[in-house]
Protein backbone atom coordinates (compact mmCIF):
# COMPACT_ATOMS: atom_id res chain seq x y z
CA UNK A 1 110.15 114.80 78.08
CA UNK A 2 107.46 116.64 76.06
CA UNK A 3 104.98 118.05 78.98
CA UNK A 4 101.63 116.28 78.67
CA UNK A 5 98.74 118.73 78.20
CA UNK A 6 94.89 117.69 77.39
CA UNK A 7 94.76 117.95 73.50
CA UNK A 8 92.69 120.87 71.99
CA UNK A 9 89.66 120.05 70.04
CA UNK A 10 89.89 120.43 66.24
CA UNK A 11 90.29 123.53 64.73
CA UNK A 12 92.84 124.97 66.85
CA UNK A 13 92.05 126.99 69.91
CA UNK A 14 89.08 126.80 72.00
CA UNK A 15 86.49 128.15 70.04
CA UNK A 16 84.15 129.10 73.41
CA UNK A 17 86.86 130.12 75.85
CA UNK A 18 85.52 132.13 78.25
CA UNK A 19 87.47 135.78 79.15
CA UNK A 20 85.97 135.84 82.56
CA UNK A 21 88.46 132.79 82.87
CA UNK A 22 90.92 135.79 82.11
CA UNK A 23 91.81 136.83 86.01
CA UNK A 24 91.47 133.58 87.33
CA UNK A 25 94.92 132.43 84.69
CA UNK A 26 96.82 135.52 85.85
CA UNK A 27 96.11 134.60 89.98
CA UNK A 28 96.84 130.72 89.18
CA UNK A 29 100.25 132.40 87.35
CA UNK A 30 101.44 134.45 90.17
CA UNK A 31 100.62 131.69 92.40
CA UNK A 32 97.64 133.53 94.18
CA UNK A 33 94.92 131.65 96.26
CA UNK A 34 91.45 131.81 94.64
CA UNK A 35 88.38 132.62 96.22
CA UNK A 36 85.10 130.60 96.29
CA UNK A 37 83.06 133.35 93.76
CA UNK A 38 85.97 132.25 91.44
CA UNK A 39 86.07 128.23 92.14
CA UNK A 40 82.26 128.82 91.45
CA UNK A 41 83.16 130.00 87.90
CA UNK A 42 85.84 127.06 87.98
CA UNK A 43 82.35 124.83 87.81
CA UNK A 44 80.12 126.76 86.35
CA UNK A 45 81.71 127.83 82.72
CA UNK A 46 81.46 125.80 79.97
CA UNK A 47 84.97 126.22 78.66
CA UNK A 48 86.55 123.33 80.84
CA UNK A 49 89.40 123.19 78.40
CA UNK A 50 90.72 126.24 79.85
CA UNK A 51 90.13 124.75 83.68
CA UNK A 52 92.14 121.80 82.73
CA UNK A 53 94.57 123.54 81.22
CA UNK A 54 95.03 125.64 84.62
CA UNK A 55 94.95 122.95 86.84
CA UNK A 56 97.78 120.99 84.35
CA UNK A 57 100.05 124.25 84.73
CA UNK A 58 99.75 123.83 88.58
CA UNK A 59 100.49 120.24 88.34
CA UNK A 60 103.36 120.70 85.84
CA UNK A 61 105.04 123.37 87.81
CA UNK A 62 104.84 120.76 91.19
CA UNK A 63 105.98 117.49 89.53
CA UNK A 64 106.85 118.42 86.00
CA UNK A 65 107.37 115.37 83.78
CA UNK A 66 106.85 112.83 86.49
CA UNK A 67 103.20 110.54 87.53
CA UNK A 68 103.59 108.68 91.12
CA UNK A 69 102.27 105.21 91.58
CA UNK A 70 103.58 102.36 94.66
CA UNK A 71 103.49 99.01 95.26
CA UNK A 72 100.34 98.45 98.02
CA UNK A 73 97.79 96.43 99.56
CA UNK A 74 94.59 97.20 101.13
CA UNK A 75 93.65 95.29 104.09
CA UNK A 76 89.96 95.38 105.67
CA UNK A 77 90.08 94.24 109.00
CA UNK A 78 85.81 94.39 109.48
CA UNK A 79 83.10 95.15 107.87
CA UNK A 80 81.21 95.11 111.03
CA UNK A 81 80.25 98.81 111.34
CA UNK A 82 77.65 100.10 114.25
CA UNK A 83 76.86 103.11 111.83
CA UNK A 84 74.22 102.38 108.46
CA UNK A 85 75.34 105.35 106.13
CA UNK A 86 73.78 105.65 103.15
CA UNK A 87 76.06 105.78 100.37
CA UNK A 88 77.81 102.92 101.79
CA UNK A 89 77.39 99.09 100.41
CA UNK A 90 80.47 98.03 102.39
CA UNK A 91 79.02 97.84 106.13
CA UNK A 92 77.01 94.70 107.43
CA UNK A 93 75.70 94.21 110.93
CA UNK A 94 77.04 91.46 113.24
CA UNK A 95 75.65 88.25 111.90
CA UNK A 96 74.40 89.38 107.84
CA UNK A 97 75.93 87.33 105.11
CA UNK A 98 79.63 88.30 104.56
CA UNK A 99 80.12 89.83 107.31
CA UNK A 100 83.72 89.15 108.67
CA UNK A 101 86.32 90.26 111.15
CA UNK A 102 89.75 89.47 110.84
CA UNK A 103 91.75 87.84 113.03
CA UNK A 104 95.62 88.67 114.50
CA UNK A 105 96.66 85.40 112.29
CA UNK A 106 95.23 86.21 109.21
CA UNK A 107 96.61 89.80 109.40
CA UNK A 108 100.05 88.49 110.42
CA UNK A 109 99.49 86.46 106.97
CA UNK A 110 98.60 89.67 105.15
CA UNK A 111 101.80 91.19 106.09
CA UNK A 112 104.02 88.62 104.84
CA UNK A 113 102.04 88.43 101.69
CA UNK A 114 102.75 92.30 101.48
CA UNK A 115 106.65 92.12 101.82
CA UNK A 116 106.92 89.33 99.46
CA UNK A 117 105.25 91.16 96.52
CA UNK A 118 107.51 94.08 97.28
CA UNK A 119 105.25 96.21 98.62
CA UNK A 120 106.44 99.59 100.41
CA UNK A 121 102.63 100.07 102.11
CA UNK A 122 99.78 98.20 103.90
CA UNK A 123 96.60 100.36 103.59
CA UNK A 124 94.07 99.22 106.33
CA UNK A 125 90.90 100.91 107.26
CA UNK A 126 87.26 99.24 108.24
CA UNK A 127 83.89 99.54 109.74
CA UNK A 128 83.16 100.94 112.98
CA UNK A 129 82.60 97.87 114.83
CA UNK A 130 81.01 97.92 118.27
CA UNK A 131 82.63 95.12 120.13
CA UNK A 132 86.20 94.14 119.14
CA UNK A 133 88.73 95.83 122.14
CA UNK A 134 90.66 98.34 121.98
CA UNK A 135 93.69 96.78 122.71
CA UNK A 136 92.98 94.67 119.00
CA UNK A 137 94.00 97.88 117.55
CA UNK A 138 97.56 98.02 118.81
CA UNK A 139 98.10 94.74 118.78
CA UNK A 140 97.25 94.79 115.13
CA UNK A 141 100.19 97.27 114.74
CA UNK A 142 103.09 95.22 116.27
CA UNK A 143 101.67 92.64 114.38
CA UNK A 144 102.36 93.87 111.59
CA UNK A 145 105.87 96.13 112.54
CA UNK A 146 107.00 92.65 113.65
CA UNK A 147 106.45 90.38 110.64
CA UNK A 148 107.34 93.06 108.36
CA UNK A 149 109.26 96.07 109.74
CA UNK A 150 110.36 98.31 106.73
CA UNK A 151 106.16 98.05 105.64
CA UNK A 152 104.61 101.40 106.29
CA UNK A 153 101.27 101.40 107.79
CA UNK A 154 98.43 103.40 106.93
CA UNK A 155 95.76 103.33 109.07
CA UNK A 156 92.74 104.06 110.52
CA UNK A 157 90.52 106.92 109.03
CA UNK A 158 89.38 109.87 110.89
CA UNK A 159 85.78 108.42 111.78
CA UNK A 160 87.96 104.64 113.18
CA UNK A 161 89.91 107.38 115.47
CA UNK A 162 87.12 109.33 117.04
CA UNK A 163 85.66 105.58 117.15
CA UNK A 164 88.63 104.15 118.98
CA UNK A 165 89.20 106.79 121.38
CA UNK A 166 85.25 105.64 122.62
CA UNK A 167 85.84 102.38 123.19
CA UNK A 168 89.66 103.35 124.25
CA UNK A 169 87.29 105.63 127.25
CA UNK A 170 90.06 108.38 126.23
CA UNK A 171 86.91 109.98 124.10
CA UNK A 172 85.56 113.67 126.01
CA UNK A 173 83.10 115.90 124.38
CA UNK A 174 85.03 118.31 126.78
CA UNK A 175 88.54 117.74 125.10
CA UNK A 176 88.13 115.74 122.46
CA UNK A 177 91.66 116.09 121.36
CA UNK A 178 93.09 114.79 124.11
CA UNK A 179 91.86 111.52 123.53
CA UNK A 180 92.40 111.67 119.94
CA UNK A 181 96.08 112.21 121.24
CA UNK A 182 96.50 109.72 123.36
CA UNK A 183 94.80 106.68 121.02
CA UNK A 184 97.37 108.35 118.05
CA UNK A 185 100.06 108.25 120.45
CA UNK A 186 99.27 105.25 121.75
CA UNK A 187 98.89 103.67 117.79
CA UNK A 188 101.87 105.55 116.24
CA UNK A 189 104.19 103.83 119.70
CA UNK A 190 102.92 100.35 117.92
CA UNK A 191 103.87 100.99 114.26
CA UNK A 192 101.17 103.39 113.05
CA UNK A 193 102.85 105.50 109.82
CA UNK A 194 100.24 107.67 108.61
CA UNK A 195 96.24 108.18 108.38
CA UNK A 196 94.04 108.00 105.40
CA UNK A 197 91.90 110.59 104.47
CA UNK A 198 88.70 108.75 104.18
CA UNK A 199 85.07 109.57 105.96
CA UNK A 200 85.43 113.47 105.06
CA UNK A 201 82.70 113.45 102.71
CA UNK A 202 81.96 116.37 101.78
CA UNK A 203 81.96 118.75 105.22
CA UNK A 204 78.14 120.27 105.08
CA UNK A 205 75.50 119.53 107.88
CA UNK A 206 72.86 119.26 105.13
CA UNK A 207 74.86 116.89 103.15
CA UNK A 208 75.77 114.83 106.15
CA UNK A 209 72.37 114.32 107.90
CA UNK A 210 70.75 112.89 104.67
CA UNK A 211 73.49 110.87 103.38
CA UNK A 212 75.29 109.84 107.17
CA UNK A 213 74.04 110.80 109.82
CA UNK A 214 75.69 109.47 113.15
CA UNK A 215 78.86 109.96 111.33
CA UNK A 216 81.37 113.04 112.68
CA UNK A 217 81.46 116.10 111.50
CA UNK A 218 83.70 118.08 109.92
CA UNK A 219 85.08 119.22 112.88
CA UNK A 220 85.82 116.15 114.74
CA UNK A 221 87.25 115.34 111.20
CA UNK A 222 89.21 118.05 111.78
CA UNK A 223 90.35 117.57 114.80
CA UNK A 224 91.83 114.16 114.18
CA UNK A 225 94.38 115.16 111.55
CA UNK A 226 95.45 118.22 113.36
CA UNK A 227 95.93 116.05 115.86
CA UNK A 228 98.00 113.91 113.85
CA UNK A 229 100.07 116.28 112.13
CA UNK A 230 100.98 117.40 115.93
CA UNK A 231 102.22 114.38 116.57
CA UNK A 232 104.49 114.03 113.37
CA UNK A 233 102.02 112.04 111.42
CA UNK A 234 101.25 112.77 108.26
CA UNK A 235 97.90 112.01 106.06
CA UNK A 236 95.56 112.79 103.46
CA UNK A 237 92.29 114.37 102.41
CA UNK A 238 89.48 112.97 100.45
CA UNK A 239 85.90 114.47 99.22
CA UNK A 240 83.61 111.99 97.75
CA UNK A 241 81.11 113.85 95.72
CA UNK A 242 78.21 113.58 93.03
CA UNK A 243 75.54 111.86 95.72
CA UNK A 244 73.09 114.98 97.15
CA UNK A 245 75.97 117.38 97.72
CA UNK A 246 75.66 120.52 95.03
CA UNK A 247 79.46 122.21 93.99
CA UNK A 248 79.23 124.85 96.36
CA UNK A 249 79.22 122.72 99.35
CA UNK A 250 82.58 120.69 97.61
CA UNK A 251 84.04 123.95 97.54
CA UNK A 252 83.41 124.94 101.26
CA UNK A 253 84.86 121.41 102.39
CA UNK A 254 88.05 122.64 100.17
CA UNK A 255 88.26 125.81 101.59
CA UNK A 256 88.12 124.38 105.07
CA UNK A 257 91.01 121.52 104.04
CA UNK A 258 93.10 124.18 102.58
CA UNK A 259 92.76 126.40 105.57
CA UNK A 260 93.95 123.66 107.92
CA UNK A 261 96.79 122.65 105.64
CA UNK A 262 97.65 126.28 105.97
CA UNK A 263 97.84 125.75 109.72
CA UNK A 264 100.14 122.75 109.26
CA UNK A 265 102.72 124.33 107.12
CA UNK A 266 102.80 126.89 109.33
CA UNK A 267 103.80 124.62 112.43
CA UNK A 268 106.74 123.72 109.81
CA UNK A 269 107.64 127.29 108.89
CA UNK A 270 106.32 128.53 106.04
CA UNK A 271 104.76 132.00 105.95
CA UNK A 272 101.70 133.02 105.09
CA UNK A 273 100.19 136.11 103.48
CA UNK A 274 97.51 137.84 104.35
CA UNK A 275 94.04 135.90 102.54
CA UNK A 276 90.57 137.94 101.96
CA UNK A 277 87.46 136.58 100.95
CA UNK A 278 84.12 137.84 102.20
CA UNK A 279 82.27 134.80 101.86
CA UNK A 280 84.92 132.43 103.53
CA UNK A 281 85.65 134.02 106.49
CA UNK A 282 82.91 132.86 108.66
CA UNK A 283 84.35 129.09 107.74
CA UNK A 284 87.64 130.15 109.26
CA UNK A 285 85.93 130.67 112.20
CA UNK A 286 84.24 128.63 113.27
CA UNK A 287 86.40 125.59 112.32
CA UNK A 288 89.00 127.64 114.13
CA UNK A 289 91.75 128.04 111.75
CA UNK A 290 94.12 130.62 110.82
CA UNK A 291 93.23 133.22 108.11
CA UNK A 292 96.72 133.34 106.57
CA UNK A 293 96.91 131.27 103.41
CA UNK A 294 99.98 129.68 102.55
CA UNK A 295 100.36 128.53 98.76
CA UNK A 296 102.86 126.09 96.76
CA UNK A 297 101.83 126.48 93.74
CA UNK A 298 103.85 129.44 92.49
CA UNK A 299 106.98 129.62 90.58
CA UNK A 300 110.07 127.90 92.80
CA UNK A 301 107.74 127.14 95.82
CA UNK A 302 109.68 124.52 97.97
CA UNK A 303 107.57 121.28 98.39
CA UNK A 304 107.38 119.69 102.37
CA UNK A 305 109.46 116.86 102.78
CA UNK A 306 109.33 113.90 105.05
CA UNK A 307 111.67 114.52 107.14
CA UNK A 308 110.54 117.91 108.28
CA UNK A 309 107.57 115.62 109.15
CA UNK A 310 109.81 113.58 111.37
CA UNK A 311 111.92 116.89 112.65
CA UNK A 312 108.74 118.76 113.52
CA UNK A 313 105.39 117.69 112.44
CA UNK A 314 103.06 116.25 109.82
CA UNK A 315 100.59 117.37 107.03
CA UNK A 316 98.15 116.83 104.18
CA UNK A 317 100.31 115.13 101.57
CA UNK A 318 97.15 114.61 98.85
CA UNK A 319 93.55 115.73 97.89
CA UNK A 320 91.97 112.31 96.27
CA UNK A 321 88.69 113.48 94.51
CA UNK A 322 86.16 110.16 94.77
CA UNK A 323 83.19 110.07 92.86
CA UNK A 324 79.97 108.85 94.18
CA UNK A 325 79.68 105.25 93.41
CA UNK A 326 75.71 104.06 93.77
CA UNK A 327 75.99 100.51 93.33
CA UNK A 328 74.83 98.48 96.13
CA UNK A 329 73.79 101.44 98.07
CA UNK A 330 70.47 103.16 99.90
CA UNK A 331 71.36 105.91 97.40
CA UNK A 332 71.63 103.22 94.51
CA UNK A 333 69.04 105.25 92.78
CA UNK A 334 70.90 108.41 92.39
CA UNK A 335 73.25 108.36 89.10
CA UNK A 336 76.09 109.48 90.01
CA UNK A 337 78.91 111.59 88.44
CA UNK A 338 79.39 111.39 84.92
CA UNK A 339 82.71 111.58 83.36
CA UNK A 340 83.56 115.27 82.96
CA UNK A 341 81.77 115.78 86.28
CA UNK A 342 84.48 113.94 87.34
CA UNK A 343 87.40 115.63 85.72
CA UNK A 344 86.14 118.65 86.17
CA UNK A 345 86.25 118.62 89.52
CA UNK A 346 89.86 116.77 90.06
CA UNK A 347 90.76 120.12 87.95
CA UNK A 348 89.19 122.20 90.47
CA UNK A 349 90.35 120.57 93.73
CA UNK A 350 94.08 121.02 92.12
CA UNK A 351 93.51 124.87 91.77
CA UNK A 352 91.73 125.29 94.90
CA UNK A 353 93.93 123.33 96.87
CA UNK A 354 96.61 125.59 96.27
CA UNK A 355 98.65 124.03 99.50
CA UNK A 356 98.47 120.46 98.85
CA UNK A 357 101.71 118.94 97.29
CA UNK A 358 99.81 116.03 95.37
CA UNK A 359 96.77 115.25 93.65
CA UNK A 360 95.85 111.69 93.54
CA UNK A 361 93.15 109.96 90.74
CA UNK A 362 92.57 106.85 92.42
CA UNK A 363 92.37 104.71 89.69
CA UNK A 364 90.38 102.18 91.68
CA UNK A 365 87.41 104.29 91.45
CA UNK A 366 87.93 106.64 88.01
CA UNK A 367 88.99 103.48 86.05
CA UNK A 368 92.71 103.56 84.49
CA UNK A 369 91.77 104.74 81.63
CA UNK A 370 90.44 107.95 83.22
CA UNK A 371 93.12 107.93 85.81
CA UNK A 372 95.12 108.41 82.61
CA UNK A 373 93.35 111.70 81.88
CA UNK A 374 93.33 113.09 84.76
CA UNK A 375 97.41 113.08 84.84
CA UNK A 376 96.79 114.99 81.72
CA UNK A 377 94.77 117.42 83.51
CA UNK A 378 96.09 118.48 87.48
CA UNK A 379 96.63 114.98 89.30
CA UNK A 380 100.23 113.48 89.80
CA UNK A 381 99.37 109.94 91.31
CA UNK A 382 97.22 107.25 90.06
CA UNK A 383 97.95 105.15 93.86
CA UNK A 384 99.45 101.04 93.63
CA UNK A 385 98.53 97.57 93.00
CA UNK A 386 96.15 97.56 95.82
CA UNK A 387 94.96 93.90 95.24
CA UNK A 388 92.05 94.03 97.54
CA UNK A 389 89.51 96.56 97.75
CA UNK A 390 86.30 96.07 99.60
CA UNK A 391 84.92 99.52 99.88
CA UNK A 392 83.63 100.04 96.45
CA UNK A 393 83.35 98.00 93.42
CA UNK A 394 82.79 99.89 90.02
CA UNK A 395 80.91 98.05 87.10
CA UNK A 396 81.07 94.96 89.10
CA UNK A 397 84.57 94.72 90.35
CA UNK A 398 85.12 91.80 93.02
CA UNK A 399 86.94 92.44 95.90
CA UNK A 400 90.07 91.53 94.22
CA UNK A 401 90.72 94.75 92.14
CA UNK A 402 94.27 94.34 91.66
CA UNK A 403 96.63 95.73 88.97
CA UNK A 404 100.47 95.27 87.66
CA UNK A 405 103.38 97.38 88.44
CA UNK A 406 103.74 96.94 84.52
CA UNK A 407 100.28 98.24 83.86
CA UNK A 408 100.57 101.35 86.25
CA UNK A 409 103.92 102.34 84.37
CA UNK A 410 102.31 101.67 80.87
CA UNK A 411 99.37 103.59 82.02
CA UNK A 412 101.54 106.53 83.57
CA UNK A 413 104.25 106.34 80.13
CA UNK A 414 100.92 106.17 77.64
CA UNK A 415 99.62 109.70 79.64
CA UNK A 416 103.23 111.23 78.40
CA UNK A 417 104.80 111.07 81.99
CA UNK A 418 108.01 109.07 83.53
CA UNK A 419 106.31 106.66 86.19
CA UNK A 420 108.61 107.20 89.53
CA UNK A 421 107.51 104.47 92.27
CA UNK A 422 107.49 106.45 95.52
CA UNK A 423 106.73 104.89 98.76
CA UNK A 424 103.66 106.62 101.03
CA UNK A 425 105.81 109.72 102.10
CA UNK A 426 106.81 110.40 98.41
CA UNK A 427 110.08 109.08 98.58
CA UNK A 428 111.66 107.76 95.48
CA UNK A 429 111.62 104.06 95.41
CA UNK A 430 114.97 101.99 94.19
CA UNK A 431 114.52 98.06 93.66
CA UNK A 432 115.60 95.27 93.06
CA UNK A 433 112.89 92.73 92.82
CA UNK A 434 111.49 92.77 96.42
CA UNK A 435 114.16 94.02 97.82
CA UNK A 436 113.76 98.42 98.02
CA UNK A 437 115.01 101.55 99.48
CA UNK A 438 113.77 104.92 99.55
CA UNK A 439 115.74 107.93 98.92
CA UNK A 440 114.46 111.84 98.64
């Protein structure tokens, strides 16, 4: 298959490209980590052809020829949240209009509904709410393992974990870990697969005090999937940007993601070299992480599998890149990304993120048609079918935002790239109707 590369404007060759770009290609080529000053000229230069085209050689060396997509559905449990963030139109109080809370029955339902579409995944996640039990939690688990065993379940964002080891009273400012073991422990016993990467943000105290304050920090954030990964679990990473953050502080919450995830493949072998940069070494520090970076994105680097996740512990599978959306929102007056903004920085996050396996466009928030694009230019996965989404709605999306296996593969084959169904460890997917199996 002809590798799919973003096309070059007429004329030829870029008629601005920038030769300060210059050492930045021959450290993405030799598989080298880049430093912030450099992922600030990643933003700041106006030749973004050349970016893309970067990010797309990363992206073609890890997955060449192929685009990910799976068969899903998101499940909100609440919307009842005790925190008021900003950004956020999701969260209602106990008693507004449409507020809700889901019941075991109705989640049983969801379940069943999942398995007969064929789905490989149930996505849940929901608001912070201040008076269901903790033991609703588990019990939502074995729920779910019951009525539908082979259905993988992701669950529970960092924020819901710090949030559940509270009203768990497993929660110490004094070792906060340890509860955050023992409600994961507790969680993964009753069917819990993985954890999303939502509530990151973007990790900056400034950022976070305006926009959600009350919310955890970076490092509790931090804390959780370490945690996680120690216990075998693996998850993901998001940044949702183009609200009051500015690029430097998006770059800072990379460098601290990508220092972790160099922590994590450690745990599962891989060896690290030796990583200087001046003006990241403080955020080492005090996050607590190891200074030795660890890269796959060089010629013949060896991907992490599942099973070494099962054999000895978990990591960051995916970076998803979400843009700001203001609709609905305290911060509805704020404009929010535009379109290159966008792609621009998916581009960046893939050549930053030099230790993340996959880059996901989640088309539920950059629209297909840009999800499209952005396989053209670093990301690999465009997510599933979701069918309902309650967490954002752009241009006036209901909560059913649901698309067809057949329009994810036309979407993924129109980009240039073989659609592979994979289930949420990256296995291959092999069906036949709703019945499936996953192989390597």
């Amino acid at each position: 298959m002809t590798t799919a590369t973003m096309p070059l404007p007429p004329g030829g060759p870029v008629p601005n490209a920038d030769p300060s770009l210059e050492p930045i290609r021959a450290k993405v080529l030799a598989g080298e980590r880049l430093t912030l000053a450099e992922g600030e000229m990643l933003y700041s230069t106006p030749d973004i052809w050349t970016v893309c085209e970067l990010a797309q050689l990363v992206r073609e060396r890890l997955h060449p020829g192929v685009a990910y997509y799976n068969i899903n559905r998101h499940m909100n449990y609440s919307n009842v949240c005790a925190l008021s963030c900003k950004f956020c139109e999701f969260y209602r109080k106990k008693g507004d209009d449409g507020a809700y809370t889901r019941d075991i029955d109705y989640i049983r339902n969801q379940a069943l509904q999942a398995i007969e579409t064929g789905a490989t995944e149930m996505h849940i996640v929901g608001g912070l709410h201040p008076y269901l039990p903790w033991d609703y939690y588990p019990d939502m688990m074995r729920t779910i393992r019951d009525a539908a065993p082979k259905l993988h379940i992701k669950a529970f964002t960092a924020v819901e974990v710090v949030h559940l080891a509270k009203i768990a009273k497993q929660y110490k400012r004094t070792d906060r870990k340890a509860g955050i073991r023992a409600v994961l422990t507790e969680l993964k016993q009753a069917g819990l697969g993985s954890i999303p990467g939502g509530g990151a943000e973007v990790f900056d105290d400034r950022v976070h005090d305006a926009a959600f304050k009350g919310k955890i920090r970076s490092d509790e954030w931090l804390d959780v999937h370490l945690v996680a990964h120690e216990l075998g679990l693996n998850s993901n990473a998001t940044i949702l940007y183009g609200h009051i953050d500015q690029r430097r502080e998006r770059l800072v919450h990379m460098e601290i993601l990508r220092r972790a995830q160099d922590q994590a493949l450690a745990r599962l072998g891989y060896a690290g070299v030796e990583y200087h940069d001046p003006e990241a070494e403080n955020i080492a520090a005090t996050q607590g992480l190891d200074r030795r970076a660890i890269t796959l994105t060089g010629e013949g680097a060896r991907l992490p599998t599942p099973d070494m996740a099962e054999r000895e512990a978990g990591y960051f599978q995916t970076i998803i890149p979400l843009p700001f959306i203001p609709d609905g929102s305290e911060m509805e007056h704020l404009p929010g990304p535009v379109g290159l903004e966008n792609l621009r920085t998916l581009a960046v996050a893939r050549l930053m993120l030099d230790n993340f396996p996959h880059v996901k466009a989640f088309w539920i928030m950059q629209t297909l048609p840009m999800a499209q694009l952005m396989l053209q230019n670093g990301a690999d996965d465009i997510d599933g079918t979701v069918v309902w989404y309650d967490i954002t709605k752009v241009g006036g999306s209901t909560t059913h935002q649901e698309t067809t296996v057949a329009d994810l593969q036309k979407a993924i084959r129109d980009a240039g790239y073989e659609p592979v169904e994979r289930d949420t460890l990256y296995r291959r997917v092999t069906r036949e109707g709703k019945n499936w199996r996953t192989g390597e």
